[in-house]
Protein backbone atom coordinates (compact mmCIF):
# COMPACT_ATOMS: atom_id res chain seq x y z
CA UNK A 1 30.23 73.49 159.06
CA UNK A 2 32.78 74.66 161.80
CA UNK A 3 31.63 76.69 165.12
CA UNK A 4 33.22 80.21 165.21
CA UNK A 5 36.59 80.38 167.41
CA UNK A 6 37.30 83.00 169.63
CA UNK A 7 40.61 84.26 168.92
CA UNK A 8 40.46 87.72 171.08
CA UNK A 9 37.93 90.32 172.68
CA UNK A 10 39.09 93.44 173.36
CA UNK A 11 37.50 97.31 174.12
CA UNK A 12 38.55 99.98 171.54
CA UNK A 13 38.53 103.51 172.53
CA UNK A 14 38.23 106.65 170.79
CA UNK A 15 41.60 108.16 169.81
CA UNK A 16 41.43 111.19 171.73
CA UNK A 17 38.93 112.98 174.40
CA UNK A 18 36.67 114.46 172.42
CA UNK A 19 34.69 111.78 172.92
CA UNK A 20 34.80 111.37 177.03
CA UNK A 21 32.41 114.25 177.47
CA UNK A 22 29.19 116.00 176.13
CA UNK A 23 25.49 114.10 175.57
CA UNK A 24 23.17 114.03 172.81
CA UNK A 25 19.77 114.16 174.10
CA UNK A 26 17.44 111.45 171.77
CA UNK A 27 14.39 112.54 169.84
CA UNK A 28 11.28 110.67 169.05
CA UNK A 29 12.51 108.84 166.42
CA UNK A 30 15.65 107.61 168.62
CA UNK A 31 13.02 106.27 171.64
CA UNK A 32 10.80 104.64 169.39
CA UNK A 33 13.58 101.89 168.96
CA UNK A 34 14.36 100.74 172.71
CA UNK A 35 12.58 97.68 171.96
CA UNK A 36 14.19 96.05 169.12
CA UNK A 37 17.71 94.94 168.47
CA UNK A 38 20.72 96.15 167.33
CA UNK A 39 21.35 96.94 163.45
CA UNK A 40 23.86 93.90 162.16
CA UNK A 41 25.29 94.32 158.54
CA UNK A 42 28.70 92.50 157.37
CA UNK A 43 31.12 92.75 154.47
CA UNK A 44 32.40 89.55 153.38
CA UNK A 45 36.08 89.95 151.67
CA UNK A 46 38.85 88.07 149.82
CA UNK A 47 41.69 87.50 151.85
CA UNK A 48 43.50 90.83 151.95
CA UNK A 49 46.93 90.83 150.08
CA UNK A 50 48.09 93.61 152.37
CA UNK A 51 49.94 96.73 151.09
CA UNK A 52 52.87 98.31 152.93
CA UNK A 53 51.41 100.62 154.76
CA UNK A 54 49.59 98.25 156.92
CA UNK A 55 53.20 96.25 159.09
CA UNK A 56 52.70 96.58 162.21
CA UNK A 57 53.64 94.17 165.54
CA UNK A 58 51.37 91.25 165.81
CA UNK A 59 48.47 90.66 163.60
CA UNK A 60 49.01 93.49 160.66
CA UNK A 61 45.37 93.49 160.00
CA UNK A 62 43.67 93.00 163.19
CA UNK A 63 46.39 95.97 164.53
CA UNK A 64 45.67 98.48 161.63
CA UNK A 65 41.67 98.00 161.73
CA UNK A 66 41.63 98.75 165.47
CA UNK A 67 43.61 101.77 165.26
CA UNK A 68 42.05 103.03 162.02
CA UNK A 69 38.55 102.48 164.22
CA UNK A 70 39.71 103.97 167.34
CA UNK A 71 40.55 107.22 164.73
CA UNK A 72 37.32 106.97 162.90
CA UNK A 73 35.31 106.84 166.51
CA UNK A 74 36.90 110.12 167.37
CA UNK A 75 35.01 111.27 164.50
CA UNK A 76 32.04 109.21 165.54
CA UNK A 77 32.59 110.12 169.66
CA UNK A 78 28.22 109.22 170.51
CA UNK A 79 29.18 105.16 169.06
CA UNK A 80 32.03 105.32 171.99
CA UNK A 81 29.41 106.43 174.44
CA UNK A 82 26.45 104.38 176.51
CA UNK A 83 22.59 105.27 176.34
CA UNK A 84 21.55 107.21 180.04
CA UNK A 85 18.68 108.25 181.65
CA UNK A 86 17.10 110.88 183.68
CA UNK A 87 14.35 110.38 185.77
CA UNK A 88 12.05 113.35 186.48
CA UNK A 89 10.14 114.30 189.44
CA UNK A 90 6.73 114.11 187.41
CA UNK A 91 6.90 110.12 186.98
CA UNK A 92 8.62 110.68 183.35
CA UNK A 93 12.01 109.50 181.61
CA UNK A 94 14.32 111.25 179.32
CA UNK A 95 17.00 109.46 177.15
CA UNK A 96 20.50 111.17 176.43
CA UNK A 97 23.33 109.51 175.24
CA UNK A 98 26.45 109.73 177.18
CA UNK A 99 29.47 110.37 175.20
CA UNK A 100 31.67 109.16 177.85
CA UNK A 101 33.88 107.18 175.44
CA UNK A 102 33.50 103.88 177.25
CA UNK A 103 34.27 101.91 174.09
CA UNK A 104 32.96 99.53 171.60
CA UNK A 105 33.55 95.51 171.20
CA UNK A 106 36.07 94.07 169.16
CA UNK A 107 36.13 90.70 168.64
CA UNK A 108 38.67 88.72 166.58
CA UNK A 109 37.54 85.31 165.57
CA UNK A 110 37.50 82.61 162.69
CA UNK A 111 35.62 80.12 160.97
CA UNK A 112 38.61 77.38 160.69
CA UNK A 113 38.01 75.82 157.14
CA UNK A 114 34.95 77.74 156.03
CA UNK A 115 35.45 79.12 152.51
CA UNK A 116 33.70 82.36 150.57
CA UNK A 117 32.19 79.56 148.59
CA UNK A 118 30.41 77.98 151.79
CA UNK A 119 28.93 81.56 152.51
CA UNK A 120 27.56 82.82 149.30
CA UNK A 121 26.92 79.71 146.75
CA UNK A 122 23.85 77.51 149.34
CA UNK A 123 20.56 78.44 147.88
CA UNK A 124 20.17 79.32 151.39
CA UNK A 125 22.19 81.62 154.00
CA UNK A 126 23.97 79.53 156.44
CA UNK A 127 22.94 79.84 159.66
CA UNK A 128 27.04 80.16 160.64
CA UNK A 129 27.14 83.61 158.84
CA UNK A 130 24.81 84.74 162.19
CA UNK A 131 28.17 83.76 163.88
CA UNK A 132 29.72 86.61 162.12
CA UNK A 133 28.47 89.25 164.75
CA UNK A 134 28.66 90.53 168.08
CA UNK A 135 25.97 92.16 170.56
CA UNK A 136 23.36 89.37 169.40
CA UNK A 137 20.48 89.00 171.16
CA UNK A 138 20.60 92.12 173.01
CA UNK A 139 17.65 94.74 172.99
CA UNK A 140 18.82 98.40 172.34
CA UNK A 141 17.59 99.19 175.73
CA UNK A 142 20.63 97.66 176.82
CA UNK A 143 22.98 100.04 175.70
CA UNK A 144 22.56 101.35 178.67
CA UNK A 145 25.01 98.59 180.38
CA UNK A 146 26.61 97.51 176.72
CA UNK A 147 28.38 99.15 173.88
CA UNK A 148 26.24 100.79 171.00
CA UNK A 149 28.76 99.53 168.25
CA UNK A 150 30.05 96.42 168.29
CA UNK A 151 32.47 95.26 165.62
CA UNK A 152 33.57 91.39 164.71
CA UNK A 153 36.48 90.25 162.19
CA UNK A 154 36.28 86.89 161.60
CA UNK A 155 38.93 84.92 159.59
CA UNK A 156 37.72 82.31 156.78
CA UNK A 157 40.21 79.98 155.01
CA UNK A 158 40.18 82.24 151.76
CA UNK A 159 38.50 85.71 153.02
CA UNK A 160 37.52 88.01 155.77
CA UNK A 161 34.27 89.49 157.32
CA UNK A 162 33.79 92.32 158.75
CA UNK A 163 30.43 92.51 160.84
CA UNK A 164 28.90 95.52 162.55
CA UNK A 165 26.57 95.94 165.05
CA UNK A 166 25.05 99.34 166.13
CA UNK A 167 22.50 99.85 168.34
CA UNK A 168 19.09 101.18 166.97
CA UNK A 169 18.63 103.81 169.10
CA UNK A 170 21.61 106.10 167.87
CA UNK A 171 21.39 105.27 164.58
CA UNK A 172 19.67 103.97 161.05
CA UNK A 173 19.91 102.11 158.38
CA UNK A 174 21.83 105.53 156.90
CA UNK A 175 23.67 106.14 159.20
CA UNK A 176 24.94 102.60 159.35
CA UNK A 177 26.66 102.96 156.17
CA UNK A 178 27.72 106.27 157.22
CA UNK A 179 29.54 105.14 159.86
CA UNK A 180 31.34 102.00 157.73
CA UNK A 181 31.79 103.98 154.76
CA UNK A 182 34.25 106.35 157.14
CA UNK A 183 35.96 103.62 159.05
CA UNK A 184 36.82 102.66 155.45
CA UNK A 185 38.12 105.55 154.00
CA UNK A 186 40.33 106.46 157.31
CA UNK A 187 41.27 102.87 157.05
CA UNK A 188 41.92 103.46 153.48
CA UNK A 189 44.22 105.88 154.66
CA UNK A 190 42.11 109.55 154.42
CA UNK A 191 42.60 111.87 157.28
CA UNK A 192 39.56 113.79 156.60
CA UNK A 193 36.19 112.48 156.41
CA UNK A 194 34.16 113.41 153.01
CA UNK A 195 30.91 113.17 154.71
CA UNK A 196 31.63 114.78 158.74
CA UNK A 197 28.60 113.50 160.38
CA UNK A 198 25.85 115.72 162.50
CA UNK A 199 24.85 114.43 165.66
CA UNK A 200 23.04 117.55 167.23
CA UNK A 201 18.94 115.87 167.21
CA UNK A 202 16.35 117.85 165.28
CA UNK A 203 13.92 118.82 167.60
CA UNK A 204 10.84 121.06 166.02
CA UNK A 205 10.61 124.75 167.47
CA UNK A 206 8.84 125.27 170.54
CA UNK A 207 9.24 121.46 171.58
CA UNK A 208 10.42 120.64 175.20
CA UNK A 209 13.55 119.50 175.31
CA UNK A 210 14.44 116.61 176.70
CA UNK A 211 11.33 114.63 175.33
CA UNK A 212 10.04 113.37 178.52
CA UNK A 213 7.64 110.00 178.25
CA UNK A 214 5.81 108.09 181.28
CA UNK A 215 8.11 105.81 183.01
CA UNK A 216 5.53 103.42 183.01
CA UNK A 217 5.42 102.88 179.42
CA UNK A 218 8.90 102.21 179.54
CA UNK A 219 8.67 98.27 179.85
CA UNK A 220 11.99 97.13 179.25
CA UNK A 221 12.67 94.49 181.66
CA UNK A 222 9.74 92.44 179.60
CA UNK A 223 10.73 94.02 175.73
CA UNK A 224 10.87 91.06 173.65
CA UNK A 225 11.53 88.11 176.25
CA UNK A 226 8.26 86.58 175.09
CA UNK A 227 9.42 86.63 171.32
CA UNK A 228 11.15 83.53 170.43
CA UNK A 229 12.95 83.06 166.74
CA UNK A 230 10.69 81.21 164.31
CA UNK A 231 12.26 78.32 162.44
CA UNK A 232 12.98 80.44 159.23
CA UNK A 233 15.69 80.79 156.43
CA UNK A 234 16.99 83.32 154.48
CA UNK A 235 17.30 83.09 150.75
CA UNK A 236 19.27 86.24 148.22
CA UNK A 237 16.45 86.78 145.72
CA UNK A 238 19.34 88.74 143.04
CA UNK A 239 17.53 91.05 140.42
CA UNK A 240 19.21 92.53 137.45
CA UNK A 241 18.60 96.39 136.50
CA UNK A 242 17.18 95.75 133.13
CA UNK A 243 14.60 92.97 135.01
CA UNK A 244 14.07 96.14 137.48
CA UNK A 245 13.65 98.40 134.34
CA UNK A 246 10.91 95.89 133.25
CA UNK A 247 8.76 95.65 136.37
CA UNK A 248 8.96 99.61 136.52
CA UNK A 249 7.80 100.18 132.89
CA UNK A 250 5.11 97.20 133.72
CA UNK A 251 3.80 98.75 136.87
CA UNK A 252 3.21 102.50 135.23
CA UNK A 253 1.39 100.90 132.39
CA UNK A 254 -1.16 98.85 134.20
CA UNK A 255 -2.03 102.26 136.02
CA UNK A 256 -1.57 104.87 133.30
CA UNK A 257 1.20 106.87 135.25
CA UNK A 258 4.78 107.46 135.19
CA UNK A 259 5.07 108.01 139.21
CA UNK A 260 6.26 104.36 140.13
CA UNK A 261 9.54 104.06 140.95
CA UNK A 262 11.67 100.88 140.16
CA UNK A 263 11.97 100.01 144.41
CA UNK A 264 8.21 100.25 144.31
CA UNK A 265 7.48 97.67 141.51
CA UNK A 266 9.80 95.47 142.74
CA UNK A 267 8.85 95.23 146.47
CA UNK A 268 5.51 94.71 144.85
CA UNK A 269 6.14 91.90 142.65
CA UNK A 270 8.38 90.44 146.10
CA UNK A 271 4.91 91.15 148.03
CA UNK A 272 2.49 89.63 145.85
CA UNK A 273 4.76 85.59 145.31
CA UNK A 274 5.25 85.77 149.13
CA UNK A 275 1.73 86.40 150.22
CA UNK A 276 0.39 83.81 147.02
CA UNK A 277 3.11 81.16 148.28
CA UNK A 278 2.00 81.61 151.87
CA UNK A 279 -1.65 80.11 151.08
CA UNK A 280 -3.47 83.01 152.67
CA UNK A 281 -7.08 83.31 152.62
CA UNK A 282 -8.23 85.15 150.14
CA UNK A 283 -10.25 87.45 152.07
CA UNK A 284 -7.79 88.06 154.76
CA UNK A 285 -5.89 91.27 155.04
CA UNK A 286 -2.18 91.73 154.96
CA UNK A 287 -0.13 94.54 155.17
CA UNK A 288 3.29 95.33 153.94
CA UNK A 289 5.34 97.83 156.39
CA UNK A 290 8.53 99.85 155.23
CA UNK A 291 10.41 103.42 156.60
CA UNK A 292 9.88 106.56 154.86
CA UNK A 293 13.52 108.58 155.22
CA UNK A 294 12.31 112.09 156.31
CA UNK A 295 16.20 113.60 156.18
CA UNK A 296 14.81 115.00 152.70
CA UNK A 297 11.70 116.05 153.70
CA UNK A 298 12.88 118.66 155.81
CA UNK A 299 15.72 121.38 154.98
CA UNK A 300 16.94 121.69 158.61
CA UNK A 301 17.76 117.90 158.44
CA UNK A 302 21.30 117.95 156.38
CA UNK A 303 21.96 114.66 154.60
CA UNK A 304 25.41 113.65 156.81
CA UNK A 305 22.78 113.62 159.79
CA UNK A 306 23.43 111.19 162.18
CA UNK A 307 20.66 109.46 163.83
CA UNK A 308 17.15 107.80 163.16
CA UNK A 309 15.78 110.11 160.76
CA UNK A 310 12.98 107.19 159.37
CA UNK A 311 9.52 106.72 159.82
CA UNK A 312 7.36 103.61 159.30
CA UNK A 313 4.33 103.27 157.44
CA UNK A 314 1.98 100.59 155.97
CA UNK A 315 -0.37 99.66 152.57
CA UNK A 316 -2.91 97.07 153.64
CA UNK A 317 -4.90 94.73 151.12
CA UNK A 318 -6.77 91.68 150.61
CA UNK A 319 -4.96 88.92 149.66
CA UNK A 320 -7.22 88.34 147.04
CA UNK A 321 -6.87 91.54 146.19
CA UNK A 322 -3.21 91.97 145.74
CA UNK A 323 -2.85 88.42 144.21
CA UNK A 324 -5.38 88.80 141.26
CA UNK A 325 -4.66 92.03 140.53
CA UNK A 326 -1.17 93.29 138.49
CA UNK A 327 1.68 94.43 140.22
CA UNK A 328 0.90 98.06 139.35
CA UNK A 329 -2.30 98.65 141.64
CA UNK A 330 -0.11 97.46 144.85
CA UNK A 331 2.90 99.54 143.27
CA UNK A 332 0.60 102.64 143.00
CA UNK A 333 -0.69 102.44 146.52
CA UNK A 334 2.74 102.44 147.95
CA UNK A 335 3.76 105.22 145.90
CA UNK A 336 0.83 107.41 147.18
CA UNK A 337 0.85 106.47 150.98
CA UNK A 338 4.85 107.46 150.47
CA UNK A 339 3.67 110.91 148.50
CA UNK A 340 1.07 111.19 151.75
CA UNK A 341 4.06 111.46 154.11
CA UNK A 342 4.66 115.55 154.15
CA UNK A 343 6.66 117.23 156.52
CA UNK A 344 3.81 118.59 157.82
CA UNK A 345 2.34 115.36 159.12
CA UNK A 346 5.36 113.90 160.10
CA UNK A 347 6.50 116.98 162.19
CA UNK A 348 2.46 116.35 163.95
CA UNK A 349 3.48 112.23 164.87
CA UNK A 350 6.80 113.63 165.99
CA UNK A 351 4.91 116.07 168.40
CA UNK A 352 1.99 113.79 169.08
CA UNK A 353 4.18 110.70 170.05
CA UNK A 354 5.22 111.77 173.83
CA UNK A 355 1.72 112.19 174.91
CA UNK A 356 1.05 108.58 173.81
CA UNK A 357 4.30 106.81 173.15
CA UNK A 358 4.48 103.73 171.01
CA UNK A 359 7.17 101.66 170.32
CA UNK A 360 8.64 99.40 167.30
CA UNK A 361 8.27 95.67 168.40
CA UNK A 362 9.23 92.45 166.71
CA UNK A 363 6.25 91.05 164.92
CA UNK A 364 5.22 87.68 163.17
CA UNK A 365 1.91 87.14 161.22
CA UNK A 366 0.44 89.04 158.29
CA UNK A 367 2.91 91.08 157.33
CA UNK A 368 5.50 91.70 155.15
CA UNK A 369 8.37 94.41 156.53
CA UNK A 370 11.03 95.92 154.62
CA UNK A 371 14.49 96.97 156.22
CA UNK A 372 17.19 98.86 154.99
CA UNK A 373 17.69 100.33 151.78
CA UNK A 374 19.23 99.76 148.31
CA UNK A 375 20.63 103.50 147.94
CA UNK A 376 23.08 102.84 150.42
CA UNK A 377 26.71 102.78 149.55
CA UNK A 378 27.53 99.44 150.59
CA UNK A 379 30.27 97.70 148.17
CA UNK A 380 31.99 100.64 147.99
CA UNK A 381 33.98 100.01 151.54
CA UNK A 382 37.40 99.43 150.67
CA UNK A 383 38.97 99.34 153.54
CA UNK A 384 42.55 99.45 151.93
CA UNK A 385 42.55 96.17 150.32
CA UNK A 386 39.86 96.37 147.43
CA UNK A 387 35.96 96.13 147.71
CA UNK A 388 33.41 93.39 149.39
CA UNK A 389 32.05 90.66 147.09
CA UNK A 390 28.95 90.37 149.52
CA UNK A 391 26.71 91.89 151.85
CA UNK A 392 25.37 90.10 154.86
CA UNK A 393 23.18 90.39 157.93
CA UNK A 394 23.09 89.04 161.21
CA UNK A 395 20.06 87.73 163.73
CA UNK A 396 18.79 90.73 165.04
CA UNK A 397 15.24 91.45 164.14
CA UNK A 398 14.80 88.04 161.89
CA UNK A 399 11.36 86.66 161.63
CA UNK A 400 8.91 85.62 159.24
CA UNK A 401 8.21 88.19 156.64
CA UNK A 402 11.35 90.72 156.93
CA UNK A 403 12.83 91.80 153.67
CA UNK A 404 16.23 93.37 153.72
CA UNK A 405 17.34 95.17 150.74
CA UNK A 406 20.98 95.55 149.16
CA UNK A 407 22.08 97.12 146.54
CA UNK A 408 23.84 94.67 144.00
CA UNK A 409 27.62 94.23 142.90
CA UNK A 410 26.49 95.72 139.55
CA UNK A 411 25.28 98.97 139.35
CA UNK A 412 21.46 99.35 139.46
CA UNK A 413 20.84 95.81 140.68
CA UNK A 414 19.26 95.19 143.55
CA UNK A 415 19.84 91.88 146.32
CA UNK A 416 16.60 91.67 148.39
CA UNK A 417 17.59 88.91 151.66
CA UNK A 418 14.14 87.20 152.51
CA UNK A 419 13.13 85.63 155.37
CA UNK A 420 10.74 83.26 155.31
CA UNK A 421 9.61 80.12 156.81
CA UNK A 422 11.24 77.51 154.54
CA UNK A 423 7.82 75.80 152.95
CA UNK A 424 7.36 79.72 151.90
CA UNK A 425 10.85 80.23 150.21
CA UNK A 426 10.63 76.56 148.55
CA UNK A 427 7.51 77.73 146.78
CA UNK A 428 8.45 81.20 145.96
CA UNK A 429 11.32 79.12 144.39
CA UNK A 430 8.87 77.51 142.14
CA UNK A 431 6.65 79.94 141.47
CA UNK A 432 7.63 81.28 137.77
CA UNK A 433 5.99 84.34 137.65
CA UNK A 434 8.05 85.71 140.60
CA UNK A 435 11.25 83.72 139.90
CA UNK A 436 11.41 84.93 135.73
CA UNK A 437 12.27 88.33 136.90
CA UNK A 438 15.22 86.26 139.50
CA UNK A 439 18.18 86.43 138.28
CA UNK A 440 20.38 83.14 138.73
């Protein structure tokens, strides 16, 4: 398959100066993120047939997505800005962002001869679709010196994709979306946004303000140097809502309870092939890690706030364990380590974490991690010229063991992206427990 040709970079600016002053000071659940990589989610498109209202000079499309972007950052002023510092006199470090609207990456590019067909029919992804995005390999540490949003359009012969990359730090997997989903409706043409986001940080009362953490456990000249990318592949596992509807109903009756959702049974039933298919031993532990959203946990929060507003968690079990037994017990336990996670105890980790900071690092071994979410309006961005036919993701954060979640192109499905090392995928392929509730 064809390298990726650079057609043009270019830095696009906020439309006016809103966003050249002002900083956000970050909160616990921004810092926790220095040491990881940038967010990376794509929209893979037919070739746009475009409508009037996009002639322009030049490139039509390239022209009306930069200016509809430079518009939707004036909106967004914080993804125009760098990340800053302030040392204290005390040995500590506070982290603002500057909104000093220094721009974001644009790159124009294209995969000469590379059809939709190439991208989305493999069995696996191909590796070309990590291509598709800017800012890779960066830690969000470097935000500092780099843009926090960095945006790719790369031609194929019969489509377009549109990839994003935001920097962890400023933002989630919510406010991702939140961010696309209004670069596509003031692409779309709206002049008001339906969803104006909320930058100000929630800080609990009484807290010091900036949060202020030992330098020295600021490492970020060694953050993940030492982790290097494990041969692995990424597979689209596709499940149907009335397969979803089955593991639910499955899951509740095995425990005598109707408290399971439908994303618990199925990251179960994902957790329990992988973890079989891997050949652990059976009296070794694993864990399975996911994010809590905390936005609705607290009524201060409001829902169009923009920032990290996610905290992780864990369910541990024996192999043995979680293989013999249905999907229902592992099921249950998420769903009451997720019930566990009150306000009240996540307001005490927010409050506890400067004392003793930890951060989120890349990890490979016994665990299974899940990213993003599918409740996020994702095939809904249409940009002017209809809506994507796929989702996509980039490098960042890719080892063995991450699940990435997607909502499907039919409502109440579900895409779950795994990443595995292949042996793992090829045998979670012909496993057909796991693979009846697949659909083809």
């Amino acid at each position: 398959m064809a390298a990726v040709r650079l057609i043009s970079t270019t830095t696009v600016h906020a439309a006016n100066d809103r966003a050249s002053s002002g900083r956000i000071e970050l909160n616990t659940w921004d810092i926790r993120n220095l040491q990881i990589g940038y967010i990376q989610k794509g929209l893979l498109f037919p070739k746009p047939k475009l409508p009037l209202h996009f002639k322009s000079s030049g490139n039509m499309l390239i022209h009306h997505l930069k200016t509809s972007l430079s518009h939707t950052l004036h909106c967004f002023p914080l993804l125009a800005g760098r990340l800053a510092t302030t040392q204290h006199e005390d040995d500590t470090i506070s982290f603002f962002v500057d909104c000093n609207n220094a721009g974001v990456l644009f790159i124009h590019a294209a995969a000469d001869g590379v059809t939709i067909s190439d991208i989305i029919k493999p069995v696996y992804v191909p590796s070309i679709v990590h291509s598709f995005f800017s800012l890779n390999g960066l830690d969000n540490y470097k935000g500092i010196t780099h843009p926090l949003l960095g945006v790719q359009i790369t031609d194929l012969a019969d489509g377009i994709f549109i990839g994003c990359s935001i920097n962890h730090v400023v933002a989630d997997g919510a406010s991702f979306w939140h961010f696309l989903n209004s670069w596509s409706e003031i692409s779309k043409g709206s002049i008001y946004l339906s969803k104006p986001p909320v930058f100000q940080r929630w800080f609990p009362d009484g807290m010091d303000i900036p949060i202020r953490i030992p330098e020295s456990c600021v490492n970020v000249e060694q953050t993940n140097e030492d982790f290097i990318l494990p041969p692995v592949r990424e597979r689209i596992f596709h499940f149907s809502k009335e397969n979803i509807t089955k593991l639910k109903a499955k899951s509740n009756a095995e425990m005598g309870t109707d408290k399971i959702s439908s994303l618990q049974a199925l990251l179960s039933h994902i957790w329990r092939s992988a973890i079989h298919n891997r050949s652990f031993d059976p009296d070794q532990e694993t864990n399975y890690r996911f994010v809590v959203g905390v936005r609705q946990r607290f009524q201060e929060i409001p829902d169009n706030y923009f920032g990290n507003a996610i905290l992780g968690t864990f369910v541990t079990m024996k192999a043995k364990e979680l293989v013999e037994q249905g999907i229902g017990n592992s099921a249950w336990r998420m769903n009451r380590i997720i019930a566990a996670m009150t306000g009240e105890r996540i307001k005490k980790v927010f409050e506890s974490w400067p004392a003793s900071p930890s951060f989120v690092t890349l990890s490979n071994g016994d665990a299974l991690i899940t990213s993003s979410s599918p409740r996020f309006n994702m095939y809904g961005n249409d940009f002017g010229w209809g809506k994507p036919i796929a989702i996509r993701s980039g490098s960042s954060n890719k080892f063995d063991g991450v699940l990435t979640l997607y909502c499907g192109a039919e409502e109440g499905s579900i895409d779950i992206e795994a990443c595995f090392f292949p042996e793992t995928l090829e045998a979670m392929a012909n496993d057909q427990e796991f693979m009846h509730i697949v659909t083809v």
